[in-house]
PDB file of N, CA and C in Angstrom:
ATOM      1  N   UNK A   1     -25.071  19.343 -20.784  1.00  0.00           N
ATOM      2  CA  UNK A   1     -25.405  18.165 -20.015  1.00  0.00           C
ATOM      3  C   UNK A   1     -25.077  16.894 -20.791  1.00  0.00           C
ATOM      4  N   UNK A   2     -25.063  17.325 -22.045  1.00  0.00           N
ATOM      5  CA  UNK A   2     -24.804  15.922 -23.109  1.00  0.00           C
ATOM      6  C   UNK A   2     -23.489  15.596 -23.126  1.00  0.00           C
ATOM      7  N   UNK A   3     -22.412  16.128 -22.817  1.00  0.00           N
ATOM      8  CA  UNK A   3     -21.096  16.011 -22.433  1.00  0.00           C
ATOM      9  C   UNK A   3     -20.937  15.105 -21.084  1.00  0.00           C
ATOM     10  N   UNK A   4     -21.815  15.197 -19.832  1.00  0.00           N
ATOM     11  CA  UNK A   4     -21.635  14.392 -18.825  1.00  0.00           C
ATOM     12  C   UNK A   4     -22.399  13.091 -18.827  1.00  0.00           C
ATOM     13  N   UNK A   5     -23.375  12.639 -19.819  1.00  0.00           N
ATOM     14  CA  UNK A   5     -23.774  11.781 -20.043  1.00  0.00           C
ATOM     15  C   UNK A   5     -22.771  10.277 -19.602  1.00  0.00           C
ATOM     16  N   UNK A   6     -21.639  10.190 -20.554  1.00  0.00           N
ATOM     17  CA  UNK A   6     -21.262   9.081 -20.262  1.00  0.00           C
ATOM     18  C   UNK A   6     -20.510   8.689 -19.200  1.00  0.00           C
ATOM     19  N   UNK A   7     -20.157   9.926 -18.680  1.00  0.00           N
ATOM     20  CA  UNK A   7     -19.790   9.990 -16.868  1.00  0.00           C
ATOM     21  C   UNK A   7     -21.140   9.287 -16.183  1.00  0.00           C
ATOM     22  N   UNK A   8     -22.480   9.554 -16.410  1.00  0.00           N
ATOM     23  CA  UNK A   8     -22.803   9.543 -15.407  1.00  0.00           C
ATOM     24  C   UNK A   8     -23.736   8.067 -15.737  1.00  0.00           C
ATOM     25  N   UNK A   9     -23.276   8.073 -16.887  1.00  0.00           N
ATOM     26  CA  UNK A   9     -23.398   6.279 -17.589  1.00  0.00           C
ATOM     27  C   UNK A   9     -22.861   5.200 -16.987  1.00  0.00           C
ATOM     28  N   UNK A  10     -21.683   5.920 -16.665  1.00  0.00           N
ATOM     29  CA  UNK A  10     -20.253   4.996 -16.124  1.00  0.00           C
ATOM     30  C   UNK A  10     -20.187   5.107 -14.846  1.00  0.00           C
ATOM     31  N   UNK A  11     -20.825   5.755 -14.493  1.00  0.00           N
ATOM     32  CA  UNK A  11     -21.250   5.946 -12.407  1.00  0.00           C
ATOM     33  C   UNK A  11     -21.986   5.293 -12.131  1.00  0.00           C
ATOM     34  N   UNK A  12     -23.447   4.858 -12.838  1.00  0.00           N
ATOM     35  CA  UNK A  12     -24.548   4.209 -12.335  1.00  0.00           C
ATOM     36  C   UNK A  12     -24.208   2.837 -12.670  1.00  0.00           C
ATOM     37  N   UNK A  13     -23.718   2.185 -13.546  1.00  0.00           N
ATOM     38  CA  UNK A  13     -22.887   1.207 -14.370  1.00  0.00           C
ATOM     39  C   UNK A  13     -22.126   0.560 -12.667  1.00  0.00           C
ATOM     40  N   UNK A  14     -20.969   1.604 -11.967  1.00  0.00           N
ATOM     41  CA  UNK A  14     -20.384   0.938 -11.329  1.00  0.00           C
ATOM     42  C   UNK A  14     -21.228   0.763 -10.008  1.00  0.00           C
ATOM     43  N   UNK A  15     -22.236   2.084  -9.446  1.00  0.00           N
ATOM     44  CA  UNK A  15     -22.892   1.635  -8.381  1.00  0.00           C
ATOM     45  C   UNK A  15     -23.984   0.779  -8.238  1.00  0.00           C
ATOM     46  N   UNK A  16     -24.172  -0.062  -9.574  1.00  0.00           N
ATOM     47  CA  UNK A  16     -25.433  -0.689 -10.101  1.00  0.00           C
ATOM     48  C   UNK A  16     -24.552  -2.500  -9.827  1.00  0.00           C
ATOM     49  N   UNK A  17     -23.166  -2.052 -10.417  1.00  0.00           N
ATOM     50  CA  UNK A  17     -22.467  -3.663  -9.920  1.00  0.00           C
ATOM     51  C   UNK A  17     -21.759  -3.511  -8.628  1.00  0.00           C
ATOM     52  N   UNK A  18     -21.616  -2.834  -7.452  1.00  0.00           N
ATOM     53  CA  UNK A  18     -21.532  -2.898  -6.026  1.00  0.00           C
ATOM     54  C   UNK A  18     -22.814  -3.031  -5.388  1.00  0.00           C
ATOM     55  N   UNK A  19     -23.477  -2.131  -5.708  1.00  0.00           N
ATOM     56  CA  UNK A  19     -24.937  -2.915  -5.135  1.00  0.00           C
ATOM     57  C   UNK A  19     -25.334  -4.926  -5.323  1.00  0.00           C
ATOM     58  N   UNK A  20     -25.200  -5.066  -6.815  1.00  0.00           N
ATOM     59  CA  UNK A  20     -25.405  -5.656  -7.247  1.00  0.00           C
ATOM     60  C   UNK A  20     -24.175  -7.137  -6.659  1.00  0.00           C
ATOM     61  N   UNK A  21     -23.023  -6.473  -6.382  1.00  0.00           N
ATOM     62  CA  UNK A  21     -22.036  -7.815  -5.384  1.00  0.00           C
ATOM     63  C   UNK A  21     -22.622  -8.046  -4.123  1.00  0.00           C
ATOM     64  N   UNK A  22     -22.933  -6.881  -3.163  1.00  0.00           N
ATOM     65  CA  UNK A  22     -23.272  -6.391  -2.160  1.00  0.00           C
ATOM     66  C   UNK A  22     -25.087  -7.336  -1.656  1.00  0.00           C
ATOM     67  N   UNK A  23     -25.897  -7.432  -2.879  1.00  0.00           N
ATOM     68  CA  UNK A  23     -27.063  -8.287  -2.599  1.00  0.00           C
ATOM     69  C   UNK A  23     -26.527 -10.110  -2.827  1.00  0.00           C
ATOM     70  N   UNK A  24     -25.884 -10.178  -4.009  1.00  0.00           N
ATOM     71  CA  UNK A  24     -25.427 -11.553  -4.333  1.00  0.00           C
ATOM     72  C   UNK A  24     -24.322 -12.138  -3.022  1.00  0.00           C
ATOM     73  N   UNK A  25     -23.472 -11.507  -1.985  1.00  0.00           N
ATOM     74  CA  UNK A  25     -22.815 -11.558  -1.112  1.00  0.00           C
ATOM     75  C   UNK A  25     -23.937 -11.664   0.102  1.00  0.00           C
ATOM     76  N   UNK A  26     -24.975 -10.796  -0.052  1.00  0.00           N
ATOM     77  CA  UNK A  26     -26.150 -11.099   1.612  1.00  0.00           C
ATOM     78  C   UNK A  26     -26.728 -12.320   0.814  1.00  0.00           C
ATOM     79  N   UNK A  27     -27.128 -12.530  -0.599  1.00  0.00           N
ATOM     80  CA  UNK A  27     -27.855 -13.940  -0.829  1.00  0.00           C
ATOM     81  C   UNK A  27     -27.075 -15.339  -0.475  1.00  0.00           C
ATOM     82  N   UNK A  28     -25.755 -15.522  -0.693  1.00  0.00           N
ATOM     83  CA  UNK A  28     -24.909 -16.645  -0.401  1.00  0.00           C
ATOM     84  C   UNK A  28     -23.789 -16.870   0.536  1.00  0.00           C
ATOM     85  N   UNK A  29     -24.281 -16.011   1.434  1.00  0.00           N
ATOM     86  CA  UNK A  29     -23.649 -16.252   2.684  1.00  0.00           C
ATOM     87  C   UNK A  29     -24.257 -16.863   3.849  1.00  0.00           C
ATOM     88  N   UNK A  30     -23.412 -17.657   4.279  1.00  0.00           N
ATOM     89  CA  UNK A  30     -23.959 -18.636   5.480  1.00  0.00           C
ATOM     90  C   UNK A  30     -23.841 -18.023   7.101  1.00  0.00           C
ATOM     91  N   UNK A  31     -24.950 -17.971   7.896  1.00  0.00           N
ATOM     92  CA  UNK A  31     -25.364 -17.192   8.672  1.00  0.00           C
ATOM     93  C   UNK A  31     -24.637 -17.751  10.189  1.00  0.00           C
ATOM     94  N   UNK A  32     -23.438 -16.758  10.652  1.00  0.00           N
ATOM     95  CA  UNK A  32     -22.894 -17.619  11.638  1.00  0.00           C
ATOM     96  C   UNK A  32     -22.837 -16.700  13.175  1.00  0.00           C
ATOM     97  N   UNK A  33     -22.443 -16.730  13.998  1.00  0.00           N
ATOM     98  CA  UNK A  33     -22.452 -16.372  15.465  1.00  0.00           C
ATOM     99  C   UNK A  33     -21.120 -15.953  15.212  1.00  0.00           C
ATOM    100  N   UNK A  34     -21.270 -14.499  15.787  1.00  0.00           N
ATOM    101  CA  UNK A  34     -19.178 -13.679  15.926  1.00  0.00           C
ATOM    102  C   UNK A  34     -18.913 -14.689  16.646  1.00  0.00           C
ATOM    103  N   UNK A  35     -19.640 -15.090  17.458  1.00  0.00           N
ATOM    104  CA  UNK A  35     -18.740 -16.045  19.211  1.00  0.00           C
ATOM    105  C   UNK A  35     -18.102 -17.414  18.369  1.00  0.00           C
ATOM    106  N   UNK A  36     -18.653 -18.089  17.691  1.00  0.00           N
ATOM    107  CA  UNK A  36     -18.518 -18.967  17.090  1.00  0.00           C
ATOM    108  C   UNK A  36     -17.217 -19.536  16.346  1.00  0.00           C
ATOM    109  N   UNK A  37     -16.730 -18.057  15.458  1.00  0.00           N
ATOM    110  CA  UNK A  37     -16.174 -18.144  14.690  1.00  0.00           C
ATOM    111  C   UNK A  37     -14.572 -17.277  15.127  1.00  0.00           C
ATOM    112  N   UNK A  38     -13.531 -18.149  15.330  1.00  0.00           N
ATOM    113  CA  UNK A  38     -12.087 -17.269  15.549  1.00  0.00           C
ATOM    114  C   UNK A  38     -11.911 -16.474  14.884  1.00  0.00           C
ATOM    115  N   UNK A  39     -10.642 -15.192  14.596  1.00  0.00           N
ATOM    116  CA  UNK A  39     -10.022 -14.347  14.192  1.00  0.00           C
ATOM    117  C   UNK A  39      -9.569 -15.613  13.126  1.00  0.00           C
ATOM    118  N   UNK A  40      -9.282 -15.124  11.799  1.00  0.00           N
ATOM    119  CA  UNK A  40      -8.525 -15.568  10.793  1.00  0.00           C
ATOM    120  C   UNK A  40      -7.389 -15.044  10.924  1.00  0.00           C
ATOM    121  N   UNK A  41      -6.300 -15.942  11.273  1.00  0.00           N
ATOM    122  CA  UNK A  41      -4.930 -15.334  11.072  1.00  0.00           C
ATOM    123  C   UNK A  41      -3.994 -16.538  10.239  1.00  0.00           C
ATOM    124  N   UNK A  42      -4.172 -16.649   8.695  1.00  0.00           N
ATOM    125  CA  UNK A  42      -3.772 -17.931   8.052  1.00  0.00           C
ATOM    126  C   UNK A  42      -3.659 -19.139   8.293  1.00  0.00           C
ATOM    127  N   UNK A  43      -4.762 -19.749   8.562  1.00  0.00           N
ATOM    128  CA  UNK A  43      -5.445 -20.825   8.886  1.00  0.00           C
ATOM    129  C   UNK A  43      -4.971 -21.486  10.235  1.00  0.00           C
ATOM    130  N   UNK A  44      -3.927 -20.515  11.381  1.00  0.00           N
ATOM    131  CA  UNK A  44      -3.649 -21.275  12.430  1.00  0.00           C
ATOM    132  C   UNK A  44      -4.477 -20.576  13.838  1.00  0.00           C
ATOM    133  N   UNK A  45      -4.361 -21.532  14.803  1.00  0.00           N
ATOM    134  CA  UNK A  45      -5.290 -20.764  15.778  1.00  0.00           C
ATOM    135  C   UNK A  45      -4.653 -19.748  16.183  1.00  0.00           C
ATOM    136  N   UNK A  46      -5.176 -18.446  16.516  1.00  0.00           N
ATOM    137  CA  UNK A  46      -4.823 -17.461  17.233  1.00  0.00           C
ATOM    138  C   UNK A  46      -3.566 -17.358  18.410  1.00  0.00           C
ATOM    139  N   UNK A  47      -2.755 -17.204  18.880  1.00  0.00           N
ATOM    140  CA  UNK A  47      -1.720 -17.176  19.546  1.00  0.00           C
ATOM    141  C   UNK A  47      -1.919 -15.604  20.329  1.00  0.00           C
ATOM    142  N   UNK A  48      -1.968 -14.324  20.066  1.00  0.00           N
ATOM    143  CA  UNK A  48      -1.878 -13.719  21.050  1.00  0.00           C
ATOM    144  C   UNK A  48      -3.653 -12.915  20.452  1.00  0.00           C
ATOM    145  N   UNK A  49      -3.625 -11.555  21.415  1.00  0.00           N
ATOM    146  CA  UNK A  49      -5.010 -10.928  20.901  1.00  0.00           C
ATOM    147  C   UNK A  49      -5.160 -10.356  19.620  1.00  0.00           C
ATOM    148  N   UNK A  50      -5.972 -10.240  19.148  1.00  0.00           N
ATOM    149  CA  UNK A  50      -6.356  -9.503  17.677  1.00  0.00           C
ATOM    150  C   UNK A  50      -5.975  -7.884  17.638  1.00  0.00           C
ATOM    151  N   UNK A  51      -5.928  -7.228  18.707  1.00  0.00           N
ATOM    152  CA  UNK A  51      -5.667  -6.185  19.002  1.00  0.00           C
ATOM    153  C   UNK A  51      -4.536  -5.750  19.898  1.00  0.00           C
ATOM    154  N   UNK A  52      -3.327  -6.807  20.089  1.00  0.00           N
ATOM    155  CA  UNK A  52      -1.852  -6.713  20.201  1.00  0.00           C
ATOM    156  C   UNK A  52      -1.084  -5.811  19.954  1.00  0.00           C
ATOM    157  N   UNK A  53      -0.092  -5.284  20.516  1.00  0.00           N
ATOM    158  CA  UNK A  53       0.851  -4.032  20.102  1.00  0.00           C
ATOM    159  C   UNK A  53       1.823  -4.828  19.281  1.00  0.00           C
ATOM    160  N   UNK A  54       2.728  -3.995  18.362  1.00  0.00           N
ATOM    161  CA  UNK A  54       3.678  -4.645  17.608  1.00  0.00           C
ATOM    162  C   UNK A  54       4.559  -4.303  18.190  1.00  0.00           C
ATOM    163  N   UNK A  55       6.327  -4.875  18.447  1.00  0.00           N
ATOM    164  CA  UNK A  55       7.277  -4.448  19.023  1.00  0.00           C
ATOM    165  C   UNK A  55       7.970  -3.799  18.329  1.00  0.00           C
ATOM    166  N   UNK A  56       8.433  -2.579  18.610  1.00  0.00           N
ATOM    167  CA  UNK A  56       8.691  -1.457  18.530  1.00  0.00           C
ATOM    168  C   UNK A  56       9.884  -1.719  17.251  1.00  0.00           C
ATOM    169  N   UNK A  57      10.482  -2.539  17.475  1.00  0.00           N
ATOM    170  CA  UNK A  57      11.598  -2.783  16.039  1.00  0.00           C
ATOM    171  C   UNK A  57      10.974  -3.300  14.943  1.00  0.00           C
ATOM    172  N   UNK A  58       9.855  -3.091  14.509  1.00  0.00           N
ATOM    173  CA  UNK A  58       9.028  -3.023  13.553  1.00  0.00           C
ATOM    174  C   UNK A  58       8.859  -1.617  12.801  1.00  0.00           C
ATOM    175  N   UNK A  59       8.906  -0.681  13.236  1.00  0.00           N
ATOM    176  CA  UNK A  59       8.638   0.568  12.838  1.00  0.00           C
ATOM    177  C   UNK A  59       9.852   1.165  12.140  1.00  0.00           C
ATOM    178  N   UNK A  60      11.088   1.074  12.833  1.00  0.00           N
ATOM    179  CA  UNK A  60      12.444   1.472  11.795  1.00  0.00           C
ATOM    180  C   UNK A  60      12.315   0.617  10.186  1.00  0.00           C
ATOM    181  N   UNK A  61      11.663  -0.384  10.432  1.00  0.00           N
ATOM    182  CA  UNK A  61      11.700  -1.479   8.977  1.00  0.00           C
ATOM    183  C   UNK A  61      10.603  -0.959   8.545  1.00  0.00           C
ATOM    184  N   UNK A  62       9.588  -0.170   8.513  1.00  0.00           N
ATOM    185  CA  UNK A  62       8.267  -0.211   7.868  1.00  0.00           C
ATOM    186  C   UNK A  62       8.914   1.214   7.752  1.00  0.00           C
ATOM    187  N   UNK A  63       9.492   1.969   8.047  1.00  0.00           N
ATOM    188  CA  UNK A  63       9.856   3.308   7.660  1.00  0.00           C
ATOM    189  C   UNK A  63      11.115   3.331   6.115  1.00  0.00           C
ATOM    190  N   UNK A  64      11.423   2.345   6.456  1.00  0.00           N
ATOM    191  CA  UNK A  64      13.191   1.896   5.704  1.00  0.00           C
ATOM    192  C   UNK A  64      11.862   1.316   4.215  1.00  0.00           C
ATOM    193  N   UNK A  65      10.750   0.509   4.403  1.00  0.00           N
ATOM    194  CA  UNK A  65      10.589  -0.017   3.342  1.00  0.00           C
ATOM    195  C   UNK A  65       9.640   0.853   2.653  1.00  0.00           C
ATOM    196  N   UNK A  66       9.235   2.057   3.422  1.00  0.00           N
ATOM    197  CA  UNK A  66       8.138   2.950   3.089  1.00  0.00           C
ATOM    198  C   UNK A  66       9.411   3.872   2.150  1.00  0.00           C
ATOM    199  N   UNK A  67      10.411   4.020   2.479  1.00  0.00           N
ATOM    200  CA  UNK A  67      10.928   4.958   1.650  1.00  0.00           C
ATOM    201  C   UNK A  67      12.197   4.101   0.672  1.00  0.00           C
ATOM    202  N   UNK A  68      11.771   2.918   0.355  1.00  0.00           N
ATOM    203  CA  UNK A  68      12.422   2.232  -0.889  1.00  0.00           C
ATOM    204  C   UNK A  68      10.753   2.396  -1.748  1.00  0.00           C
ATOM    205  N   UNK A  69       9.893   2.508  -0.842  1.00  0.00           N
ATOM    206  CA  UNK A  69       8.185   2.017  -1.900  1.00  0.00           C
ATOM    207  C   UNK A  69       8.182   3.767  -2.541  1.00  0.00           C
ATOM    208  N   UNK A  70       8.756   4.610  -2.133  1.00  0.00           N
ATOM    209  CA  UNK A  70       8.121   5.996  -2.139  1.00  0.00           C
ATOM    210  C   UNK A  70       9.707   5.888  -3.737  1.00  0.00           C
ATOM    211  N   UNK A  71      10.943   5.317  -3.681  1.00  0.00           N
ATOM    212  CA  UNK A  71      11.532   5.686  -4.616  1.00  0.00           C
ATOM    213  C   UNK A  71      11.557   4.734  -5.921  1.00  0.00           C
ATOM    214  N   UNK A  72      10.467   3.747  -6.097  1.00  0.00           N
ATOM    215  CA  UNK A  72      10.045   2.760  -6.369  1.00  0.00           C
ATOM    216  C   UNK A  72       9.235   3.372  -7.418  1.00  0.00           C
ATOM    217  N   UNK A  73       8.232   4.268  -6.464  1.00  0.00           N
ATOM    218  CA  UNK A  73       7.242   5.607  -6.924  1.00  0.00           C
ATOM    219  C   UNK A  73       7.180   6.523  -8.377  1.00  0.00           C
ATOM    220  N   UNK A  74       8.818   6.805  -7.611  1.00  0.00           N
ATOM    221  CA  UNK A  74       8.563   7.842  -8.006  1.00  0.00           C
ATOM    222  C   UNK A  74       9.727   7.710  -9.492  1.00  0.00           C
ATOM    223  N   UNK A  75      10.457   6.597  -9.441  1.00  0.00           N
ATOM    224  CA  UNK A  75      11.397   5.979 -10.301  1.00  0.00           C
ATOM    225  C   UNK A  75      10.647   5.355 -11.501  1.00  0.00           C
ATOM    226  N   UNK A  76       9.000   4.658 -11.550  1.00  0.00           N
ATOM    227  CA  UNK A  76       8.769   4.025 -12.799  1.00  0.00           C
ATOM    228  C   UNK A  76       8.115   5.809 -13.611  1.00  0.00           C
ATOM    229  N   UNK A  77       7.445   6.708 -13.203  1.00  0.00           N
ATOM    230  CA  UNK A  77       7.600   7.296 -13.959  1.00  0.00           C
ATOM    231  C   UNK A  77       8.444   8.158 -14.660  1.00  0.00           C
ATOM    232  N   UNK A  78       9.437   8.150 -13.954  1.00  0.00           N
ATOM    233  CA  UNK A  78      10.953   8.910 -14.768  1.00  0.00           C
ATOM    234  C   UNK A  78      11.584   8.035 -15.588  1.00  0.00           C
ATOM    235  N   UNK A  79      11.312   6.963 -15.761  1.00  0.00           N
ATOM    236  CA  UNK A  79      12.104   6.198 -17.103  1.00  0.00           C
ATOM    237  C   UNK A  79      11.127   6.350 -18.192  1.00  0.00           C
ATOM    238  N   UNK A  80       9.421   6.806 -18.029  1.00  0.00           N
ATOM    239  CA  UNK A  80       9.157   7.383 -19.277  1.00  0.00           C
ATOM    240  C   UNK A  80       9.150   9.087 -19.721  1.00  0.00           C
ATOM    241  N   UNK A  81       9.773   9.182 -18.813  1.00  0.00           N
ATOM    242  CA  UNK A  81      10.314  11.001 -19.396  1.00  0.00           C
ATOM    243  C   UNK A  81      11.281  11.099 -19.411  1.00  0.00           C
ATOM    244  N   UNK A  82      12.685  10.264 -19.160  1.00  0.00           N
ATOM    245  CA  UNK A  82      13.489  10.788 -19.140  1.00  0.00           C
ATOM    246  C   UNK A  82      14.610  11.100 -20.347  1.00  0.00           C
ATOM    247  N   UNK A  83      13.901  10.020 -21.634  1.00  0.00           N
ATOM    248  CA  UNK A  83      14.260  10.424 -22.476  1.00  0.00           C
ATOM    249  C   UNK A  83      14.139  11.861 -23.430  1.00  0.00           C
ATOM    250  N   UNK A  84      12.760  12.438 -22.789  1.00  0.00           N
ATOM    251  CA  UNK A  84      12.167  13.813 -23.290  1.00  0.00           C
ATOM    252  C   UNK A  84      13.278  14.898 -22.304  1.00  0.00           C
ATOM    253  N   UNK A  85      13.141  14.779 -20.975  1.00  0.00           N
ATOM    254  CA  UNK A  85      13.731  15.546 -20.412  1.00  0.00           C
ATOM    255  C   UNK A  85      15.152  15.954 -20.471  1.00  0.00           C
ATOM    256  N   UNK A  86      15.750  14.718 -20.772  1.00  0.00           N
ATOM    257  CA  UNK A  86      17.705  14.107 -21.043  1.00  0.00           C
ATOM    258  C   UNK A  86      18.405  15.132 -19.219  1.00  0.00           C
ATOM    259  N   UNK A  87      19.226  15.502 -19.547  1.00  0.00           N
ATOM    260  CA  UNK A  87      19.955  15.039 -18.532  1.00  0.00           C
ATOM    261  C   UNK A  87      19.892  15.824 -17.148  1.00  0.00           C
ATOM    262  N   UNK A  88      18.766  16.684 -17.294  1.00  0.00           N
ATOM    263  CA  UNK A  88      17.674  17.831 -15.981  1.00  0.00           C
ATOM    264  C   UNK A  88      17.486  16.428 -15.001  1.00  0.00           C
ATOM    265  N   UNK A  89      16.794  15.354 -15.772  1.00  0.00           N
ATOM    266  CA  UNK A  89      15.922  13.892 -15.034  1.00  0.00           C
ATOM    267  C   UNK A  89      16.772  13.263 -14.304  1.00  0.00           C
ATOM    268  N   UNK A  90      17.905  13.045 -14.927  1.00  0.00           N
ATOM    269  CA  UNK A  90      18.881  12.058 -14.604  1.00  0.00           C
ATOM    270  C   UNK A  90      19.261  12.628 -13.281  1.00  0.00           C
ATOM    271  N   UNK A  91      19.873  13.932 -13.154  1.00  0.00           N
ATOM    272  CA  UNK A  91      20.262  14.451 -12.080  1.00  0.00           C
ATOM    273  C   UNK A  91      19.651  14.113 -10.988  1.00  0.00           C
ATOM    274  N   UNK A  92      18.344  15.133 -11.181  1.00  0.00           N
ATOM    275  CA  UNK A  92      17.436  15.197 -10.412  1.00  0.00           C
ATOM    276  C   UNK A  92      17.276  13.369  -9.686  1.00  0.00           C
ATOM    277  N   UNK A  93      16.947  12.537 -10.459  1.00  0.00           N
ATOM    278  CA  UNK A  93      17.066  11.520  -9.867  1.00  0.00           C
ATOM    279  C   UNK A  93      18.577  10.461  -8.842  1.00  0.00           C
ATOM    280  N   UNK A  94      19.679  11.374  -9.335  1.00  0.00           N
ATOM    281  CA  UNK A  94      20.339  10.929  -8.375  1.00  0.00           C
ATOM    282  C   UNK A  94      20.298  11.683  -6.959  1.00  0.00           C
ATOM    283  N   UNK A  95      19.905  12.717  -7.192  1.00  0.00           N
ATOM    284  CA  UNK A  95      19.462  13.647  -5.918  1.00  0.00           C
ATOM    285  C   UNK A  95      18.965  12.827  -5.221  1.00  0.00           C
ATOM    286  N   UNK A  96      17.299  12.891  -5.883  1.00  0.00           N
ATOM    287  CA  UNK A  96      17.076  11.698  -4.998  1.00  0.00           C
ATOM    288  C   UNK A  96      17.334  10.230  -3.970  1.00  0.00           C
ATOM    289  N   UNK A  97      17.748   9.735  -4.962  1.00  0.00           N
ATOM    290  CA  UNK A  97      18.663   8.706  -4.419  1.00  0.00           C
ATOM    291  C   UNK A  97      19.719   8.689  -3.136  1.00  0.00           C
ATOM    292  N   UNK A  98      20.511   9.981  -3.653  1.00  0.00           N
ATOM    293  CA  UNK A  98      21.813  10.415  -2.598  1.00  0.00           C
ATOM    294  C   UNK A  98      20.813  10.666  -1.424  1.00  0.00           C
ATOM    295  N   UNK A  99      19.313  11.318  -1.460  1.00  0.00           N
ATOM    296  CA  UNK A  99      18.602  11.970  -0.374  1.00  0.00           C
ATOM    297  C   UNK A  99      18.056  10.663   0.544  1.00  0.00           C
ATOM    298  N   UNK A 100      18.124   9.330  -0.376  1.00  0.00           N
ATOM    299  CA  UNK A 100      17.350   8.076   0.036  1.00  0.00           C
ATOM    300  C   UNK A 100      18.460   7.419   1.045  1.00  0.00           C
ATOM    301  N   UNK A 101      19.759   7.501   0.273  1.00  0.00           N
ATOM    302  CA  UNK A 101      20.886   6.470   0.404  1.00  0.00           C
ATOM    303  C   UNK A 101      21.361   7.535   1.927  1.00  0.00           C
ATOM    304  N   UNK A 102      21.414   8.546   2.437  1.00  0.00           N
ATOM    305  CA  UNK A 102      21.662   9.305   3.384  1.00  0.00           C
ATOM    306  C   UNK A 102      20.834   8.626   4.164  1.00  0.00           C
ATOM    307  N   UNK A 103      19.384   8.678   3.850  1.00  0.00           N
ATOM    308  CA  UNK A 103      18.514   8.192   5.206  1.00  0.00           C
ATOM    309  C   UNK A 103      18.897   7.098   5.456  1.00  0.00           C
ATOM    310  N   UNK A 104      19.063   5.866   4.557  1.00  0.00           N
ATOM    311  CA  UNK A 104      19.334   4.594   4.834  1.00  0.00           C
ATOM    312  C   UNK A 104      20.752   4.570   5.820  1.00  0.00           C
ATOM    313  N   UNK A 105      21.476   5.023   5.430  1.00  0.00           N
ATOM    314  CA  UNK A 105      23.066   5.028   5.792  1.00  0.00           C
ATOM    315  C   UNK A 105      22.507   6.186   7.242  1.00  0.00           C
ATOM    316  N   UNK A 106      21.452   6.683   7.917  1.00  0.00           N
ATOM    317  CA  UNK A 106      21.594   7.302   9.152  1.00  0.00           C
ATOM    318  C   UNK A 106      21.035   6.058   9.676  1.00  0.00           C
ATOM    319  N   UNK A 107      19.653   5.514   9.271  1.00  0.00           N
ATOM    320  CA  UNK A 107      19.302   4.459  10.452  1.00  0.00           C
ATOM    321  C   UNK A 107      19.763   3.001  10.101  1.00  0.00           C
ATOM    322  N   UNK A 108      20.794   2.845   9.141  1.00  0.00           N
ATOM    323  CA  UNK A 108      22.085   1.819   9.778  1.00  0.00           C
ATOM    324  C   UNK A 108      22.895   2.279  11.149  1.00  0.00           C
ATOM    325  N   UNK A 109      23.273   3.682  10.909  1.00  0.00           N
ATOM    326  CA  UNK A 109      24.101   4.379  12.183  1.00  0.00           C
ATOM    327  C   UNK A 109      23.597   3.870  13.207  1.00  0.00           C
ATOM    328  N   UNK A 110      21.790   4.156  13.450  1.00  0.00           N
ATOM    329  CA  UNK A 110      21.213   4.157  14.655  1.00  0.00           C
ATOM    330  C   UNK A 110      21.133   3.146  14.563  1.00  0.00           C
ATOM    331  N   UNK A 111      21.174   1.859  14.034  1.00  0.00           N
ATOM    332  CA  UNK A 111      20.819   0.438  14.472  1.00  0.00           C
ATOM    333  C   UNK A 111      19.584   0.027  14.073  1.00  0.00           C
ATOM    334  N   UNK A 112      18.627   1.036  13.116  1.00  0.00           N
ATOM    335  CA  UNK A 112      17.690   0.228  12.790  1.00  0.00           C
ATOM    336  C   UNK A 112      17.364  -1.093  12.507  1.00  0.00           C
ATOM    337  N   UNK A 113      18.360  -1.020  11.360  1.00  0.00           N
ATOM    338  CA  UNK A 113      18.586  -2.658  10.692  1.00  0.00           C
ATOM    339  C   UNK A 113      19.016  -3.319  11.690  1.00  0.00           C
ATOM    340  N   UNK A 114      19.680  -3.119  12.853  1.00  0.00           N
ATOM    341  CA  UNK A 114      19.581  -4.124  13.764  1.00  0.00           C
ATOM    342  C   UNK A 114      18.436  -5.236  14.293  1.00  0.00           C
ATOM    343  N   UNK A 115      18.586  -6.440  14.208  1.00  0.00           N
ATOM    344  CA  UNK A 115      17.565  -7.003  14.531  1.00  0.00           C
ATOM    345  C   UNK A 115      17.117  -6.876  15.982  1.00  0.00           C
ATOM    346  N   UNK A 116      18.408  -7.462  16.572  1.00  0.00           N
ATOM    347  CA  UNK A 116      18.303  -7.767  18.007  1.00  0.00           C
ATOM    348  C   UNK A 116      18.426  -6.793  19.179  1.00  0.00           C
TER     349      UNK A 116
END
């Protein structure tokens, strides 16, 4: 049990300062009406509903940037192994790439990147 000690040092530690934001946040907050107060959408008034659909040429770009974030990923930790590994890494990482640069180069085909 003397082994989990400072685990459970370091648990009460963090639920002791969320509690502890969590009362100082109900003490200095100013008490307002939902009706009262607009949607925050960077300091301008609201323009359509808060709960709006996005148009559909949004989703090819959030897919295109989800898989530059995923090789982004998976790229900062292979420059610290890849000197241990030598040239297994290297490969392997152009694989990747060729597997990235294929997807990109299909939904150019389809017109993703199309704006309009």
């Amino acid at each position: 049990m003397t082994q989990f000690g400072p685990v459970l040092a370091l648990l009460g530690v963090s639920v002791a300062l969320v509690l502890a934001g969590y009362g100082l946040s109900r003490l200095l907050a100013v008490a307002r009406i939902a009706a009262d107060v607009p949607p925050f959408s960077g300091g301008l008034p609201a323009t359509e509903h808060a709960v709006s659909r996005f148009h559909v040429r949004w989703y090819p770009v959030t897919l295109v940037f989800l898989a530059f974030d995923m090789e982004m990923l998976f790229m900062y930790p292979w420059t610290l192994v890849v000197s241990r590994v030598g040239v297994a890494s290297v490969i392997e990482m152009f694989l990747f790439l060729a597997i990235l640069l294929a997807g990109v180069l299909y939904a150019w085909r389809e017109g993703a990147l199309r704006w309009t």
